[in-house]
N, C-alpha and C. Protein backbone atom coordinates (compact mmCIF):
# COMPACT_ATOMS: atom_id res chain seq x y z
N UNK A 1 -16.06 3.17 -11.47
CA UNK A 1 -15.11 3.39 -12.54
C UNK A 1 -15.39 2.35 -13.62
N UNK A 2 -15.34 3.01 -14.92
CA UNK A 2 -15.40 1.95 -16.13
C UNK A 2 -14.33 2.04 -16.77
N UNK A 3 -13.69 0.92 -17.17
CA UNK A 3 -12.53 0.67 -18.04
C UNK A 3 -13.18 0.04 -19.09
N UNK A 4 -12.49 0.43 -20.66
CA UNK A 4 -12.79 -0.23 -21.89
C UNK A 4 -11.22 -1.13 -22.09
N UNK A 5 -11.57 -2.20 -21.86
CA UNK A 5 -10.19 -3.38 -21.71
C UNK A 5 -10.05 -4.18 -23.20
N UNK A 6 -8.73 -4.14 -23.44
CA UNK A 6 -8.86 -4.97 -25.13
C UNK A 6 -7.68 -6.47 -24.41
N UNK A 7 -8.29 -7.18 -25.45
CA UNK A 7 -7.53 -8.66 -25.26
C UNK A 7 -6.40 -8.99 -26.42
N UNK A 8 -5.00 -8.99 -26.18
CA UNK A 8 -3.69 -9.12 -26.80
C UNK A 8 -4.01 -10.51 -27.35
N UNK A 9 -2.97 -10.86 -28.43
CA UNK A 9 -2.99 -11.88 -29.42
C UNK A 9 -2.70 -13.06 -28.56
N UNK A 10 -2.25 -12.91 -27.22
CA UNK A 10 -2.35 -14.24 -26.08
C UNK A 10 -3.62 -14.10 -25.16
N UNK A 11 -4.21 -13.22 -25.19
CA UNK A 11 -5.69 -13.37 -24.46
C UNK A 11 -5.24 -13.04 -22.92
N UNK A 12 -4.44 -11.73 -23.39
CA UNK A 12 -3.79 -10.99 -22.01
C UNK A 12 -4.50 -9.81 -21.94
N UNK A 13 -5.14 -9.04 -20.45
CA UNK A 13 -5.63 -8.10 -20.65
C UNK A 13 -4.66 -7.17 -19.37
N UNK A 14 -4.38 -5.85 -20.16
CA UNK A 14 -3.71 -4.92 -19.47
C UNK A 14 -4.33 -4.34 -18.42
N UNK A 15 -3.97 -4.30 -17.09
CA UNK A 15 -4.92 -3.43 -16.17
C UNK A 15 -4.25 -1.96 -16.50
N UNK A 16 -4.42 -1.06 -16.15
CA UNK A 16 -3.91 0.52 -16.14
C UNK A 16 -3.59 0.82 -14.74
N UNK A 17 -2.09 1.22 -14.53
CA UNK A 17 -1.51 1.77 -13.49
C UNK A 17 -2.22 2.29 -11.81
N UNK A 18 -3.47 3.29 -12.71
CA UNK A 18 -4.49 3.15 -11.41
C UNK A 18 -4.92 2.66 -11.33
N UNK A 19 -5.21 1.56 -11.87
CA UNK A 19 -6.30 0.35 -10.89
C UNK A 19 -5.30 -0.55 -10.41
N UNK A 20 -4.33 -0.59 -10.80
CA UNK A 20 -3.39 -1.54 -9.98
C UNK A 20 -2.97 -1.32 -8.58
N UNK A 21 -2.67 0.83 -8.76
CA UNK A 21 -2.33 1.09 -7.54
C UNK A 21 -3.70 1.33 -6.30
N UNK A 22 -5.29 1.35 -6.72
CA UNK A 22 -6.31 1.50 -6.53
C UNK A 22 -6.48 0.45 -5.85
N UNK A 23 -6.09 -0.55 -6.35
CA UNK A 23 -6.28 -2.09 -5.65
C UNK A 23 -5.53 -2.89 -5.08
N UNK A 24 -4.23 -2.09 -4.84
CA UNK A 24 -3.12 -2.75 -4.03
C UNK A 24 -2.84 -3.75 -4.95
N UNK A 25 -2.45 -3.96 -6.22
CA UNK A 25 -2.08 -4.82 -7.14
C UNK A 25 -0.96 -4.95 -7.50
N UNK A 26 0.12 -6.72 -7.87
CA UNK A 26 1.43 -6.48 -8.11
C UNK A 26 1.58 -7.29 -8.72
N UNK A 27 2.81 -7.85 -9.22
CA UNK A 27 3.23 -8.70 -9.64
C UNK A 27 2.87 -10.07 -8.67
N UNK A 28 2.32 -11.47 -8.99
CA UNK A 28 2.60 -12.17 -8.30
C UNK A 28 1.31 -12.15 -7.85
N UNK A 29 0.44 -11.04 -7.32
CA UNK A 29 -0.70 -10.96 -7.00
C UNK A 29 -1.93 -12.82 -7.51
N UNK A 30 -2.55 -12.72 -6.70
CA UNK A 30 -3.35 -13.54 -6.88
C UNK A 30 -5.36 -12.83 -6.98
N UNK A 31 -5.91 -13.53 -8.36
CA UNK A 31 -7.17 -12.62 -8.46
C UNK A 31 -7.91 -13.69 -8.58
N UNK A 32 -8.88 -13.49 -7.88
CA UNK A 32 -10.48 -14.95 -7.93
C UNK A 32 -11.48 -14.11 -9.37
N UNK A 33 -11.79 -15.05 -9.97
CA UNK A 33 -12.38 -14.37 -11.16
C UNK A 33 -14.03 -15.30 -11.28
N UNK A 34 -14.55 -14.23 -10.96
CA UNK A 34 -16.23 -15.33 -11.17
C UNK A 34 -16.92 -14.51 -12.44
N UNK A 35 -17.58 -15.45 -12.91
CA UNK A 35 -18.35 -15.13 -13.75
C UNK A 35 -20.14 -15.07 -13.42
N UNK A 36 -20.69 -14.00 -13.45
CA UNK A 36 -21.85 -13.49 -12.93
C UNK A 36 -22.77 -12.72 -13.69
N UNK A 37 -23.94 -13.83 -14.52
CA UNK A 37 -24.68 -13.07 -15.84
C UNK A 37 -23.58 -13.06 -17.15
N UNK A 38 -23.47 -11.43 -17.52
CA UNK A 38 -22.49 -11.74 -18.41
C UNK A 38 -21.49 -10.46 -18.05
N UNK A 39 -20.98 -10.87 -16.92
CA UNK A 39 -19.93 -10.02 -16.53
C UNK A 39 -18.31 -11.37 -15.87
N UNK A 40 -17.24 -10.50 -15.66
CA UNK A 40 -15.93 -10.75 -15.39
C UNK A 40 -15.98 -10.05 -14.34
N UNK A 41 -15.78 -10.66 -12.90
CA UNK A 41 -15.46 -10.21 -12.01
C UNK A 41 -14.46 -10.88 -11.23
N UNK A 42 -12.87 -9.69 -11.40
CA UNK A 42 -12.08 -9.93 -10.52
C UNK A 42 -11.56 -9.60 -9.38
N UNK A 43 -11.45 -10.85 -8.08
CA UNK A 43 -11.38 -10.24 -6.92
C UNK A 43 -10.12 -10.31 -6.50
N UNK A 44 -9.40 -9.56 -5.77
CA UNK A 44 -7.80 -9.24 -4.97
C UNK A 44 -8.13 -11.02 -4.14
N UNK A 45 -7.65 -11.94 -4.44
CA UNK A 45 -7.18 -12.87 -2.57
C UNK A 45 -5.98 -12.88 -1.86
N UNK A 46 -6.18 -12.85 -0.43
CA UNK A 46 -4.71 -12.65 0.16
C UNK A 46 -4.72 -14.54 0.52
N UNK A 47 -3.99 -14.76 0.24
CA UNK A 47 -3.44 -16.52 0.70
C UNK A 47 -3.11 -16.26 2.67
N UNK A 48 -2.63 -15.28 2.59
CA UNK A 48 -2.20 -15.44 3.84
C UNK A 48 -2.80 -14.11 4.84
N UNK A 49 -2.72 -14.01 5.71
CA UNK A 49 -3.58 -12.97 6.67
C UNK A 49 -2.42 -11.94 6.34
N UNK A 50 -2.54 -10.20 6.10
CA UNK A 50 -1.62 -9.25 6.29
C UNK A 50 -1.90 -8.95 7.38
N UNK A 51 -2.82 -9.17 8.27
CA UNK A 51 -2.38 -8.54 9.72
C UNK A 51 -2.35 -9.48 10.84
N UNK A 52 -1.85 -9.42 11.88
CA UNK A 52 -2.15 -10.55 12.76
C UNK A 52 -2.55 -10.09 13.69
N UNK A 53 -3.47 -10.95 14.56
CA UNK A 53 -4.75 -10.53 15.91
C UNK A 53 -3.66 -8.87 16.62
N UNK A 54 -3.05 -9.46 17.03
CA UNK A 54 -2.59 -7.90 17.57
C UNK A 54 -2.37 -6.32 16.56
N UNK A 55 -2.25 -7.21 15.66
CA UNK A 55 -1.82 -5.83 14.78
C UNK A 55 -3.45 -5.19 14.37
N UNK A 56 -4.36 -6.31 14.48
CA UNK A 56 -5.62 -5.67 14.33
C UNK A 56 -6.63 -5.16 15.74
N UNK A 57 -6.30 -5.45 16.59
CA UNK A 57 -6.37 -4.57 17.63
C UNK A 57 -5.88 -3.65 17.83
N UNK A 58 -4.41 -3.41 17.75
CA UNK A 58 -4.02 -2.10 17.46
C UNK A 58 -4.52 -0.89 16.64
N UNK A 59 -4.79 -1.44 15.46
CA UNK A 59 -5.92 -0.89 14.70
C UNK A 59 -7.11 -0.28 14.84
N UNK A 60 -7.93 -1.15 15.95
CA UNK A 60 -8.99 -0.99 16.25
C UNK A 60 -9.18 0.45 16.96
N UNK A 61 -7.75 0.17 18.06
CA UNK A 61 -7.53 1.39 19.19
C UNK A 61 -7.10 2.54 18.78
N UNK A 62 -6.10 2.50 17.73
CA UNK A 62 -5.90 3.63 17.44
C UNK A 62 -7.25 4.69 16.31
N UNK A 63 -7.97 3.21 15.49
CA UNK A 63 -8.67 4.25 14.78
C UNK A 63 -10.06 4.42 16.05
N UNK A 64 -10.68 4.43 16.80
CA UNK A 64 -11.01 4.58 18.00
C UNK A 64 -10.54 6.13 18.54
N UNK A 65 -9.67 5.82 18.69
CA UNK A 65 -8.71 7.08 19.30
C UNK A 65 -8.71 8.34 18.47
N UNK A 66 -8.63 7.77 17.11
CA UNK A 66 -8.16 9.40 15.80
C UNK A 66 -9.72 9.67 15.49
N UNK A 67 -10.53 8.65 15.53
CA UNK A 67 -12.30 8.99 15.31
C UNK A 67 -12.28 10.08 16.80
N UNK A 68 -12.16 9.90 17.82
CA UNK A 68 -12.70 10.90 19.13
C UNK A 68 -11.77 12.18 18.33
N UNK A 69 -10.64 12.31 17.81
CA UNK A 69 -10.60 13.60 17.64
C UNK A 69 -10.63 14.00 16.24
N UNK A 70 -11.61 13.05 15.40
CA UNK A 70 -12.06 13.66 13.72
C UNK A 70 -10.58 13.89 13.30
N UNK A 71 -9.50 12.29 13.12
CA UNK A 71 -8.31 12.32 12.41
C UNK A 71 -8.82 11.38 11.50
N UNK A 72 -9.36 10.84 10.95
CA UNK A 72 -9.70 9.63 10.57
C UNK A 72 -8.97 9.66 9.00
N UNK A 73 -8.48 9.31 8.08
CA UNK A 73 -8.01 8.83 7.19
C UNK A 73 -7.99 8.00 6.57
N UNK A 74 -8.17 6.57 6.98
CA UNK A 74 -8.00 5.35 6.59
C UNK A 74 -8.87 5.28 5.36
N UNK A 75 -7.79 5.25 4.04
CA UNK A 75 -7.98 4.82 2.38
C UNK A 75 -8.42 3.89 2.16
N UNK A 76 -6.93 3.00 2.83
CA UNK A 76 -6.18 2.13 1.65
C UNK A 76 -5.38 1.43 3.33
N UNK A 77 -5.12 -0.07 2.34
CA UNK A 77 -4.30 -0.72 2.99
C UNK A 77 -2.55 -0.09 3.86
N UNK A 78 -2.28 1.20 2.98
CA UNK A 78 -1.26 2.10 3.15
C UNK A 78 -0.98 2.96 4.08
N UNK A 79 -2.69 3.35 4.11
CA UNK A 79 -3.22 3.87 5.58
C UNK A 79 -2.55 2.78 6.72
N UNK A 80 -3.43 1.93 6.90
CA UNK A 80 -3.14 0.61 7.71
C UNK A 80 -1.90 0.17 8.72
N UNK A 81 -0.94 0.65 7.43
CA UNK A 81 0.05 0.42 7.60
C UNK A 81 0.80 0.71 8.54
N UNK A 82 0.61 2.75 8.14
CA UNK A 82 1.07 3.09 8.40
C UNK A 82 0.90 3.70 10.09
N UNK A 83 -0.61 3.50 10.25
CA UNK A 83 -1.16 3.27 11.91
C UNK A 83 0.00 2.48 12.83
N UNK A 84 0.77 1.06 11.84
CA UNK A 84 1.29 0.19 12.98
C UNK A 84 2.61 0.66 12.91
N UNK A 85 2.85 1.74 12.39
CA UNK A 85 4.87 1.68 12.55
C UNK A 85 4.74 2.48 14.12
């Protein structure tokens, strides 16, 4: 995907709705920004783990389980999620 991004009179740049929701993006969010040649590259960081050792084993088993019968789905973090309720 290419975005044409403009910079506001504070040197603010707007993301667009789908890439926010594309990237699990929010308010508050935290982004690592490197500079590479002559590009801007920003990355999502989580400060803290969203899953913990069990919840990612669980994970493991169930997508394990929905692969033997060709359920497989997993997007998005939303997916993820929704494996552990």
């Amino acid at each position: 995907m290419t975005l044409t991004l403009r910079l506001n009179a504070r040197n603010d740049i707007h993301l667009p709705s789908e890439v926010l929701k594309l990237l699990n993006l929010g308010h508050g969010r935290i982004l690592k920004a490197e500079l590479k040649d002559n590009r801007l590259i920003l990355i999502p960081v989580d400060l803290e783990p969203r899953y913990s050792h069990e919840d990612l084993e669980t994970i493991d088993k169930v997508y394990a389980d929905q692969k033997k019968k060709g359920l497989i789905h997993l997007k998005s973090d939303k997916d993820i999620d929704a494996l552990l309720e």
